[in-house]
Protein backbone atom coordinates (compact mmCIF):
# COMPACT_ATOMS: atom_id res chain seq x y z
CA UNK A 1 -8.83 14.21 -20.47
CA UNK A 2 -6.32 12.67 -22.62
CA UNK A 3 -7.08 9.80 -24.82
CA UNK A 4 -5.81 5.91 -23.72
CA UNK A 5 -3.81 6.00 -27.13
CA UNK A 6 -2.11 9.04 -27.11
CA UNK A 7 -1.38 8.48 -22.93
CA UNK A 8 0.23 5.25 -23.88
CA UNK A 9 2.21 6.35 -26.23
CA UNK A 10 2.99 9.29 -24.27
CA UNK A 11 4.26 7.07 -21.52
CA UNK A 12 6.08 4.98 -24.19
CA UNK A 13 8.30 7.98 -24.39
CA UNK A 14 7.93 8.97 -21.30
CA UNK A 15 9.94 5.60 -20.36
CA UNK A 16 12.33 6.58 -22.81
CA UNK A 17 13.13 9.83 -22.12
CA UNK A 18 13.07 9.09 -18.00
CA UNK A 19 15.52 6.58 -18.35
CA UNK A 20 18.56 7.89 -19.58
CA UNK A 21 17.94 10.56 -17.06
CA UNK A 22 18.31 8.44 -14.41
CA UNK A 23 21.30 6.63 -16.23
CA UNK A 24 23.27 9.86 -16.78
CA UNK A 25 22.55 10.95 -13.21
CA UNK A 26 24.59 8.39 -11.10
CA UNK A 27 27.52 9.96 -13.95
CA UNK A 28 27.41 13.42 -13.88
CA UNK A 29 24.27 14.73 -10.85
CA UNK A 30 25.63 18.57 -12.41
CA UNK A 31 24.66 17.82 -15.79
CA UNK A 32 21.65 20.10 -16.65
CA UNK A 33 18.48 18.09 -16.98
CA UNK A 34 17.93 18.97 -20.91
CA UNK A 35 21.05 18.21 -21.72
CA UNK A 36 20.95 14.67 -19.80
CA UNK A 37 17.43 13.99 -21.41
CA UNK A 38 18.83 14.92 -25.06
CA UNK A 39 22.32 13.02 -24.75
CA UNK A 40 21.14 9.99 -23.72
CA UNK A 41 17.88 9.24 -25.75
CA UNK A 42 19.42 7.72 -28.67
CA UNK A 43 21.09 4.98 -26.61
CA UNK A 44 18.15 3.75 -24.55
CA UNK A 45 16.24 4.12 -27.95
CA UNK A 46 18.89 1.65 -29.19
CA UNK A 47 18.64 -0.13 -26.44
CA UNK A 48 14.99 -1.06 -26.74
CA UNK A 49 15.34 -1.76 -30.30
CA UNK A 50 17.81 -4.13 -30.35
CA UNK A 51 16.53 -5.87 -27.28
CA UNK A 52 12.59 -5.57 -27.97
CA UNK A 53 12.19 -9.29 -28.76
CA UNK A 54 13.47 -10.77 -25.78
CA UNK A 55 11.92 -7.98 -23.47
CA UNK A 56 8.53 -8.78 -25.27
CA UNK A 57 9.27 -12.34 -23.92
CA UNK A 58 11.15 -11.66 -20.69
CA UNK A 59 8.99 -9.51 -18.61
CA UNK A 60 10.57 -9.96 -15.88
CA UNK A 61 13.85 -9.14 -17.21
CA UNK A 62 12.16 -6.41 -18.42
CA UNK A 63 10.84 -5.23 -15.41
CA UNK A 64 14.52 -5.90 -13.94
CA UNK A 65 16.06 -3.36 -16.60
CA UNK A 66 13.84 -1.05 -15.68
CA UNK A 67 13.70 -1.21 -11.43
CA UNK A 68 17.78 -1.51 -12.31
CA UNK A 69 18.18 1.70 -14.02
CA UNK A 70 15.18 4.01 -12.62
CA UNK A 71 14.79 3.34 -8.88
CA UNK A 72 17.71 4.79 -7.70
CA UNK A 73 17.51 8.41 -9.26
CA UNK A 74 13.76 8.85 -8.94
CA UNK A 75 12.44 10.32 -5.93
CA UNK A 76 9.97 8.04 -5.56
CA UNK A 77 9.38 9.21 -1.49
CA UNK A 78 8.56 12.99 -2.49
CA UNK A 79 6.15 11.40 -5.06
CA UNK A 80 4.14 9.17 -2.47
CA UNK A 81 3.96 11.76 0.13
CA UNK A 82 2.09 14.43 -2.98
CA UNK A 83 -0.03 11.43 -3.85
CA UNK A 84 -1.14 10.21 -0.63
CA UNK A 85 -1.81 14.63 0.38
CA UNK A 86 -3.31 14.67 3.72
CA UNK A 87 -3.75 10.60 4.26
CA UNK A 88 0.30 10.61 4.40
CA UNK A 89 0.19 12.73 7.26
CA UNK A 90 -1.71 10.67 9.10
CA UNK A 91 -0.57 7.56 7.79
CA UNK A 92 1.45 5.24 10.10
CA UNK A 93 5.35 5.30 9.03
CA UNK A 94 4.62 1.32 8.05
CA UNK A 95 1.83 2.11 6.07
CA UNK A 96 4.38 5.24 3.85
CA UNK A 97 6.76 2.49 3.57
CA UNK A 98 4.89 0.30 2.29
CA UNK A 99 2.61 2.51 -0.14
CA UNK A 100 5.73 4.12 -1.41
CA UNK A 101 7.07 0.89 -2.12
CA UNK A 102 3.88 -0.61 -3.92
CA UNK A 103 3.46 3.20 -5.88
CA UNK A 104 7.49 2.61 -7.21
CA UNK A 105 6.69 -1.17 -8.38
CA UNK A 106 3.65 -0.54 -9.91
CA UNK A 107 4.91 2.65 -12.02
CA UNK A 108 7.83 0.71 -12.68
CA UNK A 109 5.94 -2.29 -14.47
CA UNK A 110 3.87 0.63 -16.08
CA UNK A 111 6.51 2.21 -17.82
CA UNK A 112 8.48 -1.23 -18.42
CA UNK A 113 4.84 -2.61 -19.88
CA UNK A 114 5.18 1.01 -22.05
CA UNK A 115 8.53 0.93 -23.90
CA UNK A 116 7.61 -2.09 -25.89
CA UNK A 117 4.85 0.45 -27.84
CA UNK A 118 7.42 2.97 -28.62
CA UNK A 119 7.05 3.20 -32.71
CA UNK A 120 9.28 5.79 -33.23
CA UNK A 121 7.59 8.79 -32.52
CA UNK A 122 9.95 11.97 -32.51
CA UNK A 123 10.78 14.07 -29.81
CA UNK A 124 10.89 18.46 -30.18
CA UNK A 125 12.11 19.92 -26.99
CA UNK A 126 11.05 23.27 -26.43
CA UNK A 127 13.88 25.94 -25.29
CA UNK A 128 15.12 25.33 -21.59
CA UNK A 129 14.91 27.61 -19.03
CA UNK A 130 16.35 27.47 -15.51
CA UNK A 131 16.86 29.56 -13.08
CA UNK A 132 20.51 28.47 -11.54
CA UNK A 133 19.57 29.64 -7.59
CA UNK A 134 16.80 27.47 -7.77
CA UNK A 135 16.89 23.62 -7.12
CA UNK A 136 13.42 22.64 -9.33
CA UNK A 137 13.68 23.07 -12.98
CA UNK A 138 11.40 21.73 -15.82
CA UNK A 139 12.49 20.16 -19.32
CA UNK A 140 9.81 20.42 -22.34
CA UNK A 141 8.67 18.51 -24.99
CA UNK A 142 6.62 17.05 -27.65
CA UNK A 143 5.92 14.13 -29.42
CA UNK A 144 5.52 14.46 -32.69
CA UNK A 145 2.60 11.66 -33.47
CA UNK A 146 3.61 9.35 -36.79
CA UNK A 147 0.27 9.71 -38.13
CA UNK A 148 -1.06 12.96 -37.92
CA UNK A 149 -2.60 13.05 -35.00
CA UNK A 150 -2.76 15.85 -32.56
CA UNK A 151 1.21 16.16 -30.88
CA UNK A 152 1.20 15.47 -27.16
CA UNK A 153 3.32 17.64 -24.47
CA UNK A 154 5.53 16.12 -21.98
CA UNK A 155 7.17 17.67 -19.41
CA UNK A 156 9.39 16.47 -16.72
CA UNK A 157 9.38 18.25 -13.33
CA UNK A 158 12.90 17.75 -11.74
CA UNK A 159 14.32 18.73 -8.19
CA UNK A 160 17.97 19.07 -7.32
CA UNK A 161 18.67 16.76 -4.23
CA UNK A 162 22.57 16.10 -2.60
CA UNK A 163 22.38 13.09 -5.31
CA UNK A 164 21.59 15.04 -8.49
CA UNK A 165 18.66 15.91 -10.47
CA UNK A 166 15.56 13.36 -9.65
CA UNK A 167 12.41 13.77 -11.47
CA UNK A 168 9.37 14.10 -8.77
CA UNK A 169 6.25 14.32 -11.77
CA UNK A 170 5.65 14.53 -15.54
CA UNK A 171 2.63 16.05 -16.88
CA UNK A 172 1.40 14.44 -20.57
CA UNK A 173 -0.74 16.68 -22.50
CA UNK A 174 -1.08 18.83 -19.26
CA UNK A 175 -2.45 16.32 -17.07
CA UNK A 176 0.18 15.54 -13.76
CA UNK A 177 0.79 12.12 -13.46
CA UNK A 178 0.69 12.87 -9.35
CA UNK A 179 -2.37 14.64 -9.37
CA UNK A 180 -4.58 11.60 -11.38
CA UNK A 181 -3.36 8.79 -9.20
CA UNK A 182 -3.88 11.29 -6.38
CA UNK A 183 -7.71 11.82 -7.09
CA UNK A 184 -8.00 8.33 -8.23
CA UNK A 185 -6.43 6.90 -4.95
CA UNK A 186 -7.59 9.58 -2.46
CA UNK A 187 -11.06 8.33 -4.01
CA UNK A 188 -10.80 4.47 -3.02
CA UNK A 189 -8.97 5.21 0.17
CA UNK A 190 -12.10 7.62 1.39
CA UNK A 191 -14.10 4.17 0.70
CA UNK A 192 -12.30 1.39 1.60
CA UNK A 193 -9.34 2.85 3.74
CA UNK A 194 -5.06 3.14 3.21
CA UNK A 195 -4.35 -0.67 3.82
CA UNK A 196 -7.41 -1.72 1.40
CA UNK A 197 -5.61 0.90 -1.15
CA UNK A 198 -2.44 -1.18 -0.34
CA UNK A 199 -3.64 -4.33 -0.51
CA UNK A 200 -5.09 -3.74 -3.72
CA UNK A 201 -1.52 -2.47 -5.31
CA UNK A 202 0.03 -6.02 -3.61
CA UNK A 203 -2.49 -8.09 -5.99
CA UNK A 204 -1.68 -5.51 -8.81
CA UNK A 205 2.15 -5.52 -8.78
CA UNK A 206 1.75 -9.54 -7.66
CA UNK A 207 3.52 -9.11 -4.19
CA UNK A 208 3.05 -11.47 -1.38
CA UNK A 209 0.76 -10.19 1.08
């Protein structure tokens, strides 16, 4: 299991990195998905930088940033249905609705929440690979801990929809961000049930019932 320090930072970067992928996606959907990572992580670095006070203050304007650039080029449907396994296929098409949009909001105040501990911890991509007939492709990396302490993988699973590239899981320091909240909600919803599960996430992400 990964460490809570190192899997915060590696989400820091993980917001980071994400970002400008979705940014550079409504531009150019062709662009290859290491070269939109790569491109574009210096200016959401600046970004945060210059903006860190006021997003340390602002959550919510934070949180806006965020849902603003992310939401729209991050299959967050494909993501809910892996997470959910099985209970999505018997879940009612109310009940996917509404879990996908609780899962979106609460990874989006997750990775907002995550930026703000970004201390400049560099990035070493590993050589891309693709294969051009196929419509998944992977993009990895590294953080390079400030420290000395031991470097973390990231990797960012992407799938080619009409849209563009949309990133559909990450895995830090091998562990699949789908596959923990999958055994961690496919645990509570064998006790309490989907619409406990969902209830829960309302209080969580502060949504009126």
């Amino acid at each position: 299991m990964i460490s809570t320090r190192r899997y915060v930072s590696a989400l820091a970067l993980l917001g980071l990195l994400l970002m400008p992928v979705w940014v550079a996606a409504a531009i150019a959907p062709s662009m290859p998905p290491d070269i939109i990572v790569k491109e574009k992580t210096d200016q959401i670095l600046h970004l945060i930088e210059t903006k860190r006070a006021q997003y340390a203050h602002d959550k919510a304007a934070l949180y806006a940033m965020v849902d603003r650039r992310i939401v729209p080029y991050f299959d967050f449907r494909r993501m809910s249905r892996w997470v959910l396994a099985r209970y999505w296929r018997t879940a009612t098409p109310s009940q996917r609705a509404a879990f996908a949009t609780q899962f979106r909001d609460l990874l989006v105040r997750t990775y907002a929440t995550a930026l703000l501990s970004y201390s400049g911890q560099r990035i070493s991509y590993l050589p891309y690979r693709h294969n051009p007939q196929s419509r998944h492709a992977v993009v990895k990396s590294v953080i390079v801990q400030n420290d000395g302490s031991a470097n973390v993988p990231l990797d960012y699973m992407f799938v080619h929809k009409k849209v563009g590239w949309k990133v559909y899981d990450v895995t830090i320091d091998g562990v699949s961000l789908v596959t923990n909240y999958r055994s961690v909600y496919g645990r509570e919803i064998r006790e309490h049930g989907l619409d406990a599960l969902i209830a829960d996430m309302r209080r969580a992400n502060g949504t009126p019932p």
